[in-house]
Protein backbone atom coordinates (compact mmCIF):
# COMPACT_ATOMS: atom_id res chain seq x y z
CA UNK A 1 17.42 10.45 -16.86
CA UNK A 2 18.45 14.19 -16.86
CA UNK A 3 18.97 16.54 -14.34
CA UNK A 4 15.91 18.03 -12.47
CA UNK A 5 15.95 21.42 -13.74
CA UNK A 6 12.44 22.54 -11.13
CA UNK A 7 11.34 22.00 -8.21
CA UNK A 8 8.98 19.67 -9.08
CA UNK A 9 11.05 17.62 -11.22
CA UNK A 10 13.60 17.04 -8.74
CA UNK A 11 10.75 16.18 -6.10
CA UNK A 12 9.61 13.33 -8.48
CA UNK A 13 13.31 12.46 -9.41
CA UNK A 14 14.00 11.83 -5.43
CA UNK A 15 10.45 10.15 -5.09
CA UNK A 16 11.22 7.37 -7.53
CA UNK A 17 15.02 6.89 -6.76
CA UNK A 18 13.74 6.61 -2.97
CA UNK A 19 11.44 4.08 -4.09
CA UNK A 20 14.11 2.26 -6.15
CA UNK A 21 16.65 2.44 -3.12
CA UNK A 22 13.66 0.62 -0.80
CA UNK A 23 12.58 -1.53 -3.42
CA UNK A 24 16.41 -3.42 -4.09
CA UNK A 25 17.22 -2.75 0.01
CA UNK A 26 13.63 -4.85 0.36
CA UNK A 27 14.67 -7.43 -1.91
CA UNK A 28 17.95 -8.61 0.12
CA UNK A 29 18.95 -10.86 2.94
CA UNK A 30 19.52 -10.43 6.48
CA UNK A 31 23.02 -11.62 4.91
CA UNK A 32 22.76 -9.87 2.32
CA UNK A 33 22.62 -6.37 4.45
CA UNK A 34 24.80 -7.32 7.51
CA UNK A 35 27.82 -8.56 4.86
CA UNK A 36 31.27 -7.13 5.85
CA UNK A 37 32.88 -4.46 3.59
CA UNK A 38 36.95 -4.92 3.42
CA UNK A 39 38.34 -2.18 1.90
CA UNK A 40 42.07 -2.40 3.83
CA UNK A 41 43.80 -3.24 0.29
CA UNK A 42 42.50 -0.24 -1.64
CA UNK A 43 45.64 1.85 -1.20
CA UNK A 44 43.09 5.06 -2.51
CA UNK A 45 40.42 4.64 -0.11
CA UNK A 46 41.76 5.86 3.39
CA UNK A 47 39.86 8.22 4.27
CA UNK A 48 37.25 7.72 7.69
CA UNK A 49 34.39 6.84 6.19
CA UNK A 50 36.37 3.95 4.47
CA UNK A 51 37.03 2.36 8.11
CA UNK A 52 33.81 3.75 9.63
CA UNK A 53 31.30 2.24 7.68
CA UNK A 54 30.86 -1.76 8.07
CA UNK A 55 27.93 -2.70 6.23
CA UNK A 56 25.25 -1.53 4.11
CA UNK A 57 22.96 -1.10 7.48
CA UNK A 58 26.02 1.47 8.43
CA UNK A 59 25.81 3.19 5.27
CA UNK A 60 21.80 3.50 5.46
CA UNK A 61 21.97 4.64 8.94
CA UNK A 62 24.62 7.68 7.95
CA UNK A 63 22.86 8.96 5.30
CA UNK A 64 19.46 9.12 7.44
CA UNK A 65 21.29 11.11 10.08
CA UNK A 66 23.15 13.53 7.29
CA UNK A 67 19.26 13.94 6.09
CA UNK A 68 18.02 14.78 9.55
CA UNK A 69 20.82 17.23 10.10
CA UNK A 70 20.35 18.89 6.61
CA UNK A 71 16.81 19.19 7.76
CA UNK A 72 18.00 20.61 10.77
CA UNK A 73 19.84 23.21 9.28
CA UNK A 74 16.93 23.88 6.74
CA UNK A 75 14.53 24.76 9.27
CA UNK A 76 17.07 26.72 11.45
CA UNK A 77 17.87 29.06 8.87
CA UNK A 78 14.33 29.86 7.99
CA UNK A 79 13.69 30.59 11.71
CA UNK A 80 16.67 33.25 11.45
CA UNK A 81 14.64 34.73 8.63
């Protein structure tokens, strides 16, 4: 799939890959989601969000609240307008 090069082609490109991300997170185990991540022996991956995030369920929950603040940000700067 290209790049969206409109507005409304990148509203239906984040549409579907939404629906593909909640279709294969809908598919998986309690296990399946809660499963450690160990990356300690990956000498390039050191940064915070290499210790912070735990799990998939971690991951989900950081990009929701990076959404909400983008959001956040949206709407504030079209109040300043």
């Amino acid at each position: 799939m290209s790049r969206p090069t409109t507005k409304n082609d990148l509203m239906t490109a984040a549409e579907q890959n939404y629906e593909k991300l909640n279709l294969l997170i809908s598919k998986m185990s309690e296990e399946e989601l809660n499963t450690p991540f160990d990356f300690s022996k990956d000498e390039k991956k050191k940064e915070a969000h290499w210790r912070r995030d735990k799990n998939l369920k971690d991951i989900l929950i950081h990009l929701y609240e990076g959404h909400r603040a983008m959001l956040r940000m949206f709407w504030g700067a079209l109040r300043m307008t």
